[in-house]
Protein backbone atom coordinates (compact mmCIF):
# COMPACT_ATOMS: atom_id res chain seq x y z
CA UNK A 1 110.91 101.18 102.88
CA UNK A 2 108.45 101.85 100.22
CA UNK A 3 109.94 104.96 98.53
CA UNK A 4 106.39 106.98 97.86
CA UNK A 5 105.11 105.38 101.32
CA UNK A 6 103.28 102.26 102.34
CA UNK A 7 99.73 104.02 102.06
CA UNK A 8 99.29 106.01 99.35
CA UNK A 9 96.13 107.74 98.86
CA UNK A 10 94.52 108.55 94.80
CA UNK A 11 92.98 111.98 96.56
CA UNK A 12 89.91 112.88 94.78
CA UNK A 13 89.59 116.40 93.76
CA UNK A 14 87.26 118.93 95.39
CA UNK A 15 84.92 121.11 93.27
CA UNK A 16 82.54 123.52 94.51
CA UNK A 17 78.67 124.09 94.37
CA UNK A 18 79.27 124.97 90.52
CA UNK A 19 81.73 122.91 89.79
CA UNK A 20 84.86 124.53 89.61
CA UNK A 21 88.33 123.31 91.36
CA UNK A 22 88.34 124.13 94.56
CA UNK A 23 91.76 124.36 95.68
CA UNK A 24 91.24 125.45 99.85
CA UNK A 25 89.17 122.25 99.51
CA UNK A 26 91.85 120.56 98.03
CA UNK A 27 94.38 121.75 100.76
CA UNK A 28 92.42 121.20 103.40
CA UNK A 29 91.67 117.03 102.29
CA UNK A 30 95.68 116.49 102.00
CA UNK A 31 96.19 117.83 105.42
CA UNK A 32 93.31 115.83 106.96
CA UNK A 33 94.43 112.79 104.88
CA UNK A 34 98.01 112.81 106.08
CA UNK A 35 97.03 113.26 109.29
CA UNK A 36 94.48 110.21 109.05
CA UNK A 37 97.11 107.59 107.79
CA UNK A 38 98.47 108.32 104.15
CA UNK A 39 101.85 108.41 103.50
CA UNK A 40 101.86 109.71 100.21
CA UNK A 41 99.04 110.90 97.78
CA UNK A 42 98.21 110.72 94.20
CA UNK A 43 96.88 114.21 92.51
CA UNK A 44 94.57 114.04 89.16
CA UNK A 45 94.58 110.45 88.77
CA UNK A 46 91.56 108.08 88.37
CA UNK A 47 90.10 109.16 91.88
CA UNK A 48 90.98 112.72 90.89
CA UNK A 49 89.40 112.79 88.29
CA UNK A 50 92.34 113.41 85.81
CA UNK A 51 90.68 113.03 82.74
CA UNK A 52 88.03 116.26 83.40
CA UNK A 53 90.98 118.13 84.91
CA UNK A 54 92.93 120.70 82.56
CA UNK A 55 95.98 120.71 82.12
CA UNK A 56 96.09 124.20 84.26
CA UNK A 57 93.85 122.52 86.98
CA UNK A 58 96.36 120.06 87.12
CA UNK A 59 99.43 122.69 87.52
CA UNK A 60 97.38 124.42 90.27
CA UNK A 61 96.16 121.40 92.37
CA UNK A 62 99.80 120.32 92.27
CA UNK A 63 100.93 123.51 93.54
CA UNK A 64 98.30 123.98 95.95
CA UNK A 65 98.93 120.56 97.55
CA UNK A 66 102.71 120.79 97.71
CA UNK A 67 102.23 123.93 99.70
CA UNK A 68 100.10 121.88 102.49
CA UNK A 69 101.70 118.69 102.68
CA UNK A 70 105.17 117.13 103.49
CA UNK A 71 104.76 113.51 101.80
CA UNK A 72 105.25 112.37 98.98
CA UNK A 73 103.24 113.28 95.91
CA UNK A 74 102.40 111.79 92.41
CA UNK A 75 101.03 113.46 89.74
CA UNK A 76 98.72 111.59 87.00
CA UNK A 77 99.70 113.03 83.76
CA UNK A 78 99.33 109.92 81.65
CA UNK A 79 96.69 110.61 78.32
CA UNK A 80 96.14 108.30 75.20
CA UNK A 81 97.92 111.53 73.37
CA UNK A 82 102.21 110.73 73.94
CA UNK A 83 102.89 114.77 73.46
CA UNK A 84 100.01 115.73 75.80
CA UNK A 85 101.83 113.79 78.45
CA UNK A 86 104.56 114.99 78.04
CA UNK A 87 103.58 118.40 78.02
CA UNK A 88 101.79 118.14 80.98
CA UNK A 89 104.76 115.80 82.78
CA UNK A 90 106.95 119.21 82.12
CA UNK A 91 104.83 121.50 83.47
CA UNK A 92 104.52 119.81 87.03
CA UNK A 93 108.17 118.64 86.88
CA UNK A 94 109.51 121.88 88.87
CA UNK A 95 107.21 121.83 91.37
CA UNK A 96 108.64 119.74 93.94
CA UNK A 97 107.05 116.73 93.99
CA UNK A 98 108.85 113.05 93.76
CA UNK A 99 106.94 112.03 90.84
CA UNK A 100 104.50 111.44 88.08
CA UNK A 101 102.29 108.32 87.52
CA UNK A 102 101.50 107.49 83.90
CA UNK A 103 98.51 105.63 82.66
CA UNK A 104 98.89 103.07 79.75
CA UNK A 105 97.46 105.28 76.70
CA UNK A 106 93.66 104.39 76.78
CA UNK A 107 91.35 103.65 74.26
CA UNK A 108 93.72 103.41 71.59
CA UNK A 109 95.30 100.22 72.10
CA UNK A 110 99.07 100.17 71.04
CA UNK A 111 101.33 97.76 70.67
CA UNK A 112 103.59 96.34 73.20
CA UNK A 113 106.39 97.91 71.07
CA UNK A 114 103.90 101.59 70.68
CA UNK A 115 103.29 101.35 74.55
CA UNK A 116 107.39 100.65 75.75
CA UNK A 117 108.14 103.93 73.21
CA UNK A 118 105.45 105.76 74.85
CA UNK A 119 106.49 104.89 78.23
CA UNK A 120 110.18 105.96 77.41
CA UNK A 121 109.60 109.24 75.85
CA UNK A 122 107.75 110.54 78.65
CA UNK A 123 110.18 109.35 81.19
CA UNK A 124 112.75 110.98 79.14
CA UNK A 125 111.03 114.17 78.92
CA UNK A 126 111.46 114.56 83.29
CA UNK A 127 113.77 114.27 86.08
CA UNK A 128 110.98 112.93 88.37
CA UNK A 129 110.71 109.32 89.13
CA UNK A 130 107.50 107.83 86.98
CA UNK A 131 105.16 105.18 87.67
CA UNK A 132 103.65 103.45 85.83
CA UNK A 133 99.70 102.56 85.47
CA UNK A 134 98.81 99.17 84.61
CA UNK A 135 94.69 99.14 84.57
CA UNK A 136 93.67 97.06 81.63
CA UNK A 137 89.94 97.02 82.51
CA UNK A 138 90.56 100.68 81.80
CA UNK A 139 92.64 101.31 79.05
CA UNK A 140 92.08 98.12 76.85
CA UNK A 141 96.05 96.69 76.72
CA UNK A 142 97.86 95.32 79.65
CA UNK A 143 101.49 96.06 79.75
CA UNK A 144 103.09 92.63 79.55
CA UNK A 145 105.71 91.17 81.67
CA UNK A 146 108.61 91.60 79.33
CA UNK A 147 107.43 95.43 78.43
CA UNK A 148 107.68 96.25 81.83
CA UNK A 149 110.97 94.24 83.00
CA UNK A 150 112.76 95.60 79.67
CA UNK A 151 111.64 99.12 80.49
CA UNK A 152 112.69 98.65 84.70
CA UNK A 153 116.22 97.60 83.25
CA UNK A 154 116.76 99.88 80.34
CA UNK A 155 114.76 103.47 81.90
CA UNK A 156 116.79 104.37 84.52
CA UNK A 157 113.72 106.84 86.28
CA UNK A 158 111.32 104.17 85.83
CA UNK A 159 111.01 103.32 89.47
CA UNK A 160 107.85 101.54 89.44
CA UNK A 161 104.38 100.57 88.45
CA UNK A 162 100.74 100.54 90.10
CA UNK A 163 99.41 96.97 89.24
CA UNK A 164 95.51 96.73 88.76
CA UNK A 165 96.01 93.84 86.21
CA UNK A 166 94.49 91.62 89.41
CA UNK A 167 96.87 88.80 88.06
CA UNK A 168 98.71 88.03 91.40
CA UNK A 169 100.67 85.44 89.30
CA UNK A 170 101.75 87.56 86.59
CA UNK A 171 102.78 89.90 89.19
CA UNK A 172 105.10 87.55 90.81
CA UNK A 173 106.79 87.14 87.97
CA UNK A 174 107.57 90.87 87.44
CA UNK A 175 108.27 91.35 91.45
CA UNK A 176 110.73 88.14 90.58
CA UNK A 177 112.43 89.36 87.70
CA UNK A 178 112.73 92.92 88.34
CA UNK A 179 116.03 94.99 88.91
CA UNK A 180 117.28 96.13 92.34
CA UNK A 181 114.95 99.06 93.68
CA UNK A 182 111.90 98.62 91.26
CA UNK A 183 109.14 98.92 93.48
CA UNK A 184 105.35 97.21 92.64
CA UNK A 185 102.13 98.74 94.55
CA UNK A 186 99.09 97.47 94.54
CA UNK A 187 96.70 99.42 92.54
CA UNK A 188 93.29 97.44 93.65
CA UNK A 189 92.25 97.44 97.61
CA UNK A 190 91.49 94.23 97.88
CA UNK A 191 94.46 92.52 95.86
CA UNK A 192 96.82 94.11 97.82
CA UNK A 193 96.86 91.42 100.28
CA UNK A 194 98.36 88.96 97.27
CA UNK A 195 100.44 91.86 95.90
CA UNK A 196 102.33 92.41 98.96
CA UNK A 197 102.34 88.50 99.34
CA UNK A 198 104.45 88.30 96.19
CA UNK A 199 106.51 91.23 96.80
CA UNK A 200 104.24 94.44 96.67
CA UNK A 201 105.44 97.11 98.83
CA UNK A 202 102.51 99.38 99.15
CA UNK A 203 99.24 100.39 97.81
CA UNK A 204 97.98 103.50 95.88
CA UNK A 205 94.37 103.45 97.48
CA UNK A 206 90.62 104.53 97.51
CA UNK A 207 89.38 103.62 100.61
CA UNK A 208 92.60 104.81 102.41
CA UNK A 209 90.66 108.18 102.48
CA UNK A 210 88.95 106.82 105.47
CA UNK A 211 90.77 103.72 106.77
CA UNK A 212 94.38 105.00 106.14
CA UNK A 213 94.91 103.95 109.65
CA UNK A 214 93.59 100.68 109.25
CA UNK A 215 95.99 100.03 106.07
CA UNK A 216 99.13 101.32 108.32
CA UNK A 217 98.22 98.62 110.56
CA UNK A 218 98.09 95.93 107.92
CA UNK A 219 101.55 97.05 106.59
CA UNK A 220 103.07 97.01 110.31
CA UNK A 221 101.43 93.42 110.70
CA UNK A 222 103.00 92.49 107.52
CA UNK A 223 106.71 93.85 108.63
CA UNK A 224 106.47 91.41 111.70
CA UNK A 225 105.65 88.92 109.62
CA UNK A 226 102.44 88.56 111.71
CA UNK A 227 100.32 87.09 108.73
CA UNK A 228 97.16 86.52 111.10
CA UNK A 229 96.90 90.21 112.42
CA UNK A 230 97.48 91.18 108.14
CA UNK A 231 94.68 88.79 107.29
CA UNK A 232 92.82 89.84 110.21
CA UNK A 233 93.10 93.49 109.43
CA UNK A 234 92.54 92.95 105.86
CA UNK A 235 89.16 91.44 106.37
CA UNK A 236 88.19 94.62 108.80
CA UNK A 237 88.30 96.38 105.45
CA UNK A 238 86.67 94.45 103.13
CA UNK A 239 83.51 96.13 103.34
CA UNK A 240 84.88 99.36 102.64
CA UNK A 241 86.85 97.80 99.16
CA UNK A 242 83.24 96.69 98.65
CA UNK A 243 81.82 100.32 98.49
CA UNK A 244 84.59 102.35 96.75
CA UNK A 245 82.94 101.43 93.67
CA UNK A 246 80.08 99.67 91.60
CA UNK A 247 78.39 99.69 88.38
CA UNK A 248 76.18 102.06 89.79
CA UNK A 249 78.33 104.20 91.80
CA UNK A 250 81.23 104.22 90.16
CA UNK A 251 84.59 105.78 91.45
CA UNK A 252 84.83 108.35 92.82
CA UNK A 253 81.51 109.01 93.51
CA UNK A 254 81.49 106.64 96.93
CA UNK A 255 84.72 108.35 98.41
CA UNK A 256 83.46 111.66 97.93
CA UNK A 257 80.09 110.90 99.61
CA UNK A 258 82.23 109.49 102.04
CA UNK A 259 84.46 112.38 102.34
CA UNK A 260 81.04 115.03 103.10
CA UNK A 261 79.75 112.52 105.70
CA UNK A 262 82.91 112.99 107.76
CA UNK A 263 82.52 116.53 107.08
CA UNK A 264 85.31 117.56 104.24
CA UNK A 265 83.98 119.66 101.55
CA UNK A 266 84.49 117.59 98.20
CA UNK A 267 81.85 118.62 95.84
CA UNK A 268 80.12 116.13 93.47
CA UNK A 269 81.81 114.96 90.45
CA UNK A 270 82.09 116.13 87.08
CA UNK A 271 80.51 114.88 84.09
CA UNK A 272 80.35 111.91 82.31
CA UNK A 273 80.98 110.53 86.19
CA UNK A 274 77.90 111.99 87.38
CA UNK A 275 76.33 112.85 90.78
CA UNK A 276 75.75 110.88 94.11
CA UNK A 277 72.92 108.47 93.86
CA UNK A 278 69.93 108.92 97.04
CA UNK A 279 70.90 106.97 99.86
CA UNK A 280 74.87 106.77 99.59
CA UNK A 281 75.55 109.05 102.31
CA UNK A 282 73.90 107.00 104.43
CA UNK A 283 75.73 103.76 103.59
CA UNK A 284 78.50 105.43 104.06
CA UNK A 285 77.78 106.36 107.45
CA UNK A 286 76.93 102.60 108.27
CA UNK A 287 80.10 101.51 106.84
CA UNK A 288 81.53 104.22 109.16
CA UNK A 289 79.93 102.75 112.22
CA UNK A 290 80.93 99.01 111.39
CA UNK A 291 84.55 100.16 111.67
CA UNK A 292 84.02 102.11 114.88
């Protein structure tokens, strides 16, 4: 059993009419999400918008959504800035939740040898179980096999990573290699298919905001070893993978249009992001009816 869950939603984060952090909102989306198939959730991380989130937004959110919910919770508080993390991995440390994920330092670029110190301090500077983020497309530097494996063996709350490297081979070799308990998750929708096939337990999802159900089914397929009914349910989703994101409509914009057209108060999103291009809503509600 997947320690954080099988289905683990990146919850985007509502804001209201001007903006601001709406945290009833917020409440309100965990509940419904749970309820609709997630088995754990992801606070202020790519889909919620971590980067335009305060550090205090962050604290409050957390707290807000611990109240509501009963599953497991991660909180992104991975920066390009080692002492921001781990000032913000402190403050949500005490407030219940199981753990933290933490990005590979963006834009800056380390070294293998920079990231694994990185990685290490911050792990060091909690109790909580940390994740790590491997999203090179993102951040500019992978973390290679041998960083990861040498910080699995030698971290002992270093529990696990979210792999969107989309190198099912690579993964393999870490899912291979690995120490007892070090769990892998896919990171991408529509590589978790090869993830799992390699020895992925779960994902950490977009599109799980509205076909949570749908992934539950495809992780109960895979525990029967029913690899048909997997595929079969895998390809039901495809089209929603398809519109969680795009040059033009970049994440999180889709899910939150998505979000208002089954009636859950999200907000736009902030800037540099930007606001929901004409016509999404109703793509959204024709992906909706090609599921029904």
């Amino acid at each position: 059993m997947a320690r954080f869950g099988r289905v683990i939603t990146a919850m985007v984060t509502p804001f209201d009419d001007r903006g601001e952090l709406d945290l009833d909102a917020a409440a309100r989306l965990a509940q419904w999400l749970t309820e609709n198939g997630s088995e754990g959730l992801v606070l202020a991380g790519t889909t919620g918008e971590g980067p335009v989130l305060s550090q205090a937004e962050v604290v409050a959110l957390t707290r807000r959504v611990r109240d509501s919910v009963e599953v497991p919770i991660l909180v992104g508080t991975g920066t390009n800035d080692t002492a921001e993390t781990i000032e913000l991995t402190r403050r949500v440390s005490d407030i219940g939740i199981e753990g933290v994920l933490v990005v590979t330092p963006y834009y800056s670029r380390p070294s293998q040898a920079g990231l694994a110190d990185h990685f290490t301090q911050v792990a060091n500077s909690t109790h909580l179980d940390v994740v790590l983020y491997d999203i090179p497309v993102r951040t500019g530097r992978r973390i290679e096999p041998e960083t990861l494996l040498t910080l699995a063996r030698d971290v002992d709350n270093i529990v696990a990573v979210k792999d969107a490297a989309n190198t099912p081979t690579v993964t393999a070799v870490v899912a291979a290699s690995a120490p007892e308990g070090f769990e892998i998750y896919s990171g991408e929708d529509a590589m978790t298919l090869p993830i799992v096939a390699v020895g992925g337990v779960g994902v950490i999802s977009v599109a799980s905001h509205w076909v949570g159900r749908q992934f539950q089914a495809f992780f109960d397929a895979i525990e029967l070893g029913d690899l048909v009914e997997a595929r079969r349910q895998n390809a039901r989703m495809l089209p929603s993978f398809a519109f969680e994101g795009g040059d033009e409509t970049p994440n999180p914009i889709p899910t939150k249009a998505m979000m208002r057209v089954l009636g859950l108060a999200v907000g736009q999103c902030r800037p540099p992001v930007g606001v929901s291009p004409a016509g999404l809503e109703e793509r959204a509600r024709e992906l909706l009816a090609g599921l029904r």
